[in-house]
N, C-alpha and C. Protein backbone atom coordinates (compact mmCIF):
# COMPACT_ATOMS: atom_id res chain seq x y z
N UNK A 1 80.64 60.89 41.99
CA UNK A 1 81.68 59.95 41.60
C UNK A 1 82.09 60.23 40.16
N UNK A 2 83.34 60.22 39.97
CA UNK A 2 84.15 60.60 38.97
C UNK A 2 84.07 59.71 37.72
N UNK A 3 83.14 59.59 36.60
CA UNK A 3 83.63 58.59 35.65
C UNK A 3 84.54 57.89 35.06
N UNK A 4 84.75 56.89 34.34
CA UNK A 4 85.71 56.20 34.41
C UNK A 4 86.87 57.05 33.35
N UNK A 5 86.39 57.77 32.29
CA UNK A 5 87.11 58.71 31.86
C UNK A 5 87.82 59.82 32.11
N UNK A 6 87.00 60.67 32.94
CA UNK A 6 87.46 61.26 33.91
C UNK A 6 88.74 60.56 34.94
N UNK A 7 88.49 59.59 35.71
CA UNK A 7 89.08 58.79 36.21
C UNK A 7 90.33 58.65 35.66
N UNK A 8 90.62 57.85 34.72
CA UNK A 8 91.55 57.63 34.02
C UNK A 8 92.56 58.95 33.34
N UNK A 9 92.05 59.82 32.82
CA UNK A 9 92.46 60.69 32.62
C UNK A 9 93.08 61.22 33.74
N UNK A 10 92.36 61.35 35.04
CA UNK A 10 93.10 62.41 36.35
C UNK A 10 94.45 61.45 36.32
N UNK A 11 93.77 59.82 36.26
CA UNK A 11 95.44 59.29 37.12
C UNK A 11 96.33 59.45 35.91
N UNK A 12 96.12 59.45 34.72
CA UNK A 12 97.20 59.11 33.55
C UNK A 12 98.16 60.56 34.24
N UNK A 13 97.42 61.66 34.28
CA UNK A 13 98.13 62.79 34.60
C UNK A 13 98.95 62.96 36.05
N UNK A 14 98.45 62.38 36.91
CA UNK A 14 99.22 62.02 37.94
C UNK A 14 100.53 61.20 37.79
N UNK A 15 100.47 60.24 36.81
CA UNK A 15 101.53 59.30 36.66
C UNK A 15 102.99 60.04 36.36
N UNK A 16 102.05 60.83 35.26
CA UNK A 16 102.91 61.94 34.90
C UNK A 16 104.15 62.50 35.72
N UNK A 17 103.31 62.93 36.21
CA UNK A 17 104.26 63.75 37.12
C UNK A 17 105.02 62.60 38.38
N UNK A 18 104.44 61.67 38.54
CA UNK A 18 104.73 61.13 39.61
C UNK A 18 106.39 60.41 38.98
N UNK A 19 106.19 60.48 37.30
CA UNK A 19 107.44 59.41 37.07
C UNK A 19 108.34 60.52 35.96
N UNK A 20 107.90 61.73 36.34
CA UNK A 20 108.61 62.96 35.72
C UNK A 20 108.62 62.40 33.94
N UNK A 21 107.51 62.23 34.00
CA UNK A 21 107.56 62.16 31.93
C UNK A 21 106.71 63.52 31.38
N UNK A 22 106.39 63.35 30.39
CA UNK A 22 105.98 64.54 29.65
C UNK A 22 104.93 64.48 28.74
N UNK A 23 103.98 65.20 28.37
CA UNK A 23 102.90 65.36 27.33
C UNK A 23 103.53 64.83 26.29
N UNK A 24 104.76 65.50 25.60
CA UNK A 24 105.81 64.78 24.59
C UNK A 24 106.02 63.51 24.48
N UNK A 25 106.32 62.51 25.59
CA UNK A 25 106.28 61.39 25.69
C UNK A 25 105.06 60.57 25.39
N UNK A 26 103.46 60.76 26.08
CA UNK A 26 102.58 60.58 25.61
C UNK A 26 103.00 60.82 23.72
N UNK A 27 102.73 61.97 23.44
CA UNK A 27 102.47 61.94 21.79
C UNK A 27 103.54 61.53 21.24
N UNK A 28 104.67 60.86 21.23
CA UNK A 28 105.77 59.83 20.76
C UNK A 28 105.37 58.84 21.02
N UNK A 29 104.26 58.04 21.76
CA UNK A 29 103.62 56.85 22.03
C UNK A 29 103.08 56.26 21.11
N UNK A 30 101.79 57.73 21.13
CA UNK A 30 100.96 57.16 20.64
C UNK A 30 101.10 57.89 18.90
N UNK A 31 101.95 58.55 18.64
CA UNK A 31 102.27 59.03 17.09
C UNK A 31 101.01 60.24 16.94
N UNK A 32 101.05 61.18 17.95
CA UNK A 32 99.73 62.50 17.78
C UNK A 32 100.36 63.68 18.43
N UNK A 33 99.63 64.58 18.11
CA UNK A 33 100.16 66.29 18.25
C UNK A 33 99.63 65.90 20.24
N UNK A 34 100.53 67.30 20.50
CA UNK A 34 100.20 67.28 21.92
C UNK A 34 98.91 67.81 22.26
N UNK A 35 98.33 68.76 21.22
CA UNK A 35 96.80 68.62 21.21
C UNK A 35 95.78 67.85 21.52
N UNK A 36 95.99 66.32 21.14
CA UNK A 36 95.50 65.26 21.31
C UNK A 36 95.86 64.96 22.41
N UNK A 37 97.38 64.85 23.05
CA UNK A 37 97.30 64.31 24.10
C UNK A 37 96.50 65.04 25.45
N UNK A 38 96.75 66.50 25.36
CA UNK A 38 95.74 67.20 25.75
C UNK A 38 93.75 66.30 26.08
N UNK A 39 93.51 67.00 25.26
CA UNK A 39 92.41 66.54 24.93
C UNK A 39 92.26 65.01 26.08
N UNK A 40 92.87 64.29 25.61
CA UNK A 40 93.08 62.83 26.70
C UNK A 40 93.07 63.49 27.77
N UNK A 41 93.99 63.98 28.17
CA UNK A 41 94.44 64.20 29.09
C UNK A 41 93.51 65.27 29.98
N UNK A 42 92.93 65.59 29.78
CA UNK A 42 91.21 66.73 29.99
C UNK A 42 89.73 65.59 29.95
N UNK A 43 90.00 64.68 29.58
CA UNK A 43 88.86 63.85 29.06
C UNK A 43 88.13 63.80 28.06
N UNK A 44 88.12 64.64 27.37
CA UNK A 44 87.21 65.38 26.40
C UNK A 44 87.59 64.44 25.31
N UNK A 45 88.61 63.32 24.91
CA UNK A 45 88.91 61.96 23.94
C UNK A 45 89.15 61.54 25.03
N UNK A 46 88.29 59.93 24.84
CA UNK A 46 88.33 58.84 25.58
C UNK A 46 89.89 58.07 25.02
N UNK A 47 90.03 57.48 26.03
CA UNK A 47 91.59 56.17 25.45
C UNK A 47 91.07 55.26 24.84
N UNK A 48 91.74 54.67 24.32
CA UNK A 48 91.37 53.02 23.90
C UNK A 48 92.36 52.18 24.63
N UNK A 49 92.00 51.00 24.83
CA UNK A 49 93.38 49.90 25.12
C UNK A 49 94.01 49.99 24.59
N UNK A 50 94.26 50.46 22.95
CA UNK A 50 95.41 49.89 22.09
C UNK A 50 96.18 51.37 22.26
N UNK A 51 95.83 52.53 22.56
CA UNK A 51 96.48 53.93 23.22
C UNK A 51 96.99 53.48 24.68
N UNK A 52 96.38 52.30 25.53
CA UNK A 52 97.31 52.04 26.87
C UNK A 52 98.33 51.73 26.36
N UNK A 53 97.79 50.60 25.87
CA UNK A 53 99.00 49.65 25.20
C UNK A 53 100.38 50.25 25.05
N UNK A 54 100.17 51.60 24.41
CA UNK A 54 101.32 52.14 23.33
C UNK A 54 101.97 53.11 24.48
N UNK A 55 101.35 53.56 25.82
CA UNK A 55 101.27 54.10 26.52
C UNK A 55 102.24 53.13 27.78
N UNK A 56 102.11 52.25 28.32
CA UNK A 56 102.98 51.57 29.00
C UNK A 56 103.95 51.50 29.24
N UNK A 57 104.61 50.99 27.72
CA UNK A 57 106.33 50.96 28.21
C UNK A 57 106.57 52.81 28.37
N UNK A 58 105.94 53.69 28.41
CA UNK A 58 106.55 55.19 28.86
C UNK A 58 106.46 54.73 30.24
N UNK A 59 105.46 54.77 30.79
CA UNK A 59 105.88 54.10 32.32
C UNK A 59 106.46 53.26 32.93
N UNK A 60 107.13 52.36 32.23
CA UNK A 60 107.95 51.29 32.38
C UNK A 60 106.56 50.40 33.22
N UNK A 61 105.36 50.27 32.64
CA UNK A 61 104.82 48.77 32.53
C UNK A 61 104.12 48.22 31.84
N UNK A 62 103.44 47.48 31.82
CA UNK A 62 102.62 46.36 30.76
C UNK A 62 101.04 47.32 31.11
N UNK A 63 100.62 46.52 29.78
CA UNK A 63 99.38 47.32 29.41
C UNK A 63 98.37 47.05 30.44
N UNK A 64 98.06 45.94 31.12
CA UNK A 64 97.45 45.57 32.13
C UNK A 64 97.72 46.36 33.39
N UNK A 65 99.00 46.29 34.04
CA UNK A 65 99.32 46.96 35.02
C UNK A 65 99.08 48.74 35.00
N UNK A 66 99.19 49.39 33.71
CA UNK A 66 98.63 50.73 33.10
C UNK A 66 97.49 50.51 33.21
N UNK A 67 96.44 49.75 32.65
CA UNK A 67 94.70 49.85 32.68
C UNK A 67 94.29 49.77 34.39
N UNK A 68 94.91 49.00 35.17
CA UNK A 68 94.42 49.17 36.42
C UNK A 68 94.71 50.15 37.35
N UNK A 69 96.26 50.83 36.69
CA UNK A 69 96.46 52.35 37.71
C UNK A 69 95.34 53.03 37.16
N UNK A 70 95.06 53.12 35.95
CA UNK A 70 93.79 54.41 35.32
C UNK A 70 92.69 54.08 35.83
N UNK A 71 92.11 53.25 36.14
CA UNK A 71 90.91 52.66 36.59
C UNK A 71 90.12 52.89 38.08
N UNK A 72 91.45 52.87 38.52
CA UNK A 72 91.68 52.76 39.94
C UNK A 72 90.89 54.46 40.64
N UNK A 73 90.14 54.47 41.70
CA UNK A 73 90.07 55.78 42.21
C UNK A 73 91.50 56.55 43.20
N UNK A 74 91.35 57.63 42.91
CA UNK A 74 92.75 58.36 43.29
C UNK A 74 92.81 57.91 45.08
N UNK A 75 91.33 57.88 45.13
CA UNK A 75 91.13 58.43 46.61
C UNK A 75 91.73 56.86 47.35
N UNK A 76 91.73 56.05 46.85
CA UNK A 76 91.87 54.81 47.51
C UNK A 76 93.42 54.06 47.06
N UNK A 77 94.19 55.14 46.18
CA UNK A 77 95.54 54.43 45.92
C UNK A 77 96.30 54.54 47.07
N UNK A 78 97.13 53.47 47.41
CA UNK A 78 98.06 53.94 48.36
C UNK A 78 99.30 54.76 47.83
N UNK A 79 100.05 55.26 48.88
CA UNK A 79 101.08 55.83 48.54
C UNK A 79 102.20 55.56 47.84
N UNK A 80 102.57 55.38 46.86
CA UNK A 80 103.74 55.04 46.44
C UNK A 80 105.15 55.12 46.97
N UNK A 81 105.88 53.86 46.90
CA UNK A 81 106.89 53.77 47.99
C UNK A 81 107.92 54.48 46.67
């Protein structure tokens, strides 16, 4: 079983693509080189809430509704309509 970092990290990167945004977008969020977002984005730097936070409106949602897609296991999301 996949840790919660791990975890979070796979779906942040899924979102990605799922809502056609960009590594760029991440680091205009959160004000960091795409290095960093990297790094997130690999697991290897954990998030904080206050990096969801800043992270949300790129997906067009609230920081809550972001902490529970990341949280969430891939294997059990449903499909997105």
């Amino acid at each position: 079983m996949a840790g919660l970092t791990e975890t979070a990290s796979r779906n942040l990167k899924a979102e990605l693509a799922r809502r056609d945004k960009t590594r760029a977008d991440l680091a205009n969020a959160w004000g960091c080189t795409l290095k960093t977002v990297d790094q997130r984005l690999n697991g290897s730097i954990s998030m904080t809430i206050k990096e969801i936070e800043e992270a949300a409106p790129v997906f067009d949602m609230d920081s809550m509704q972001l902490l529970m897609l990341l949280r969430e296991s891939i294997m059990r999301r449903p499909p997105s309509s």
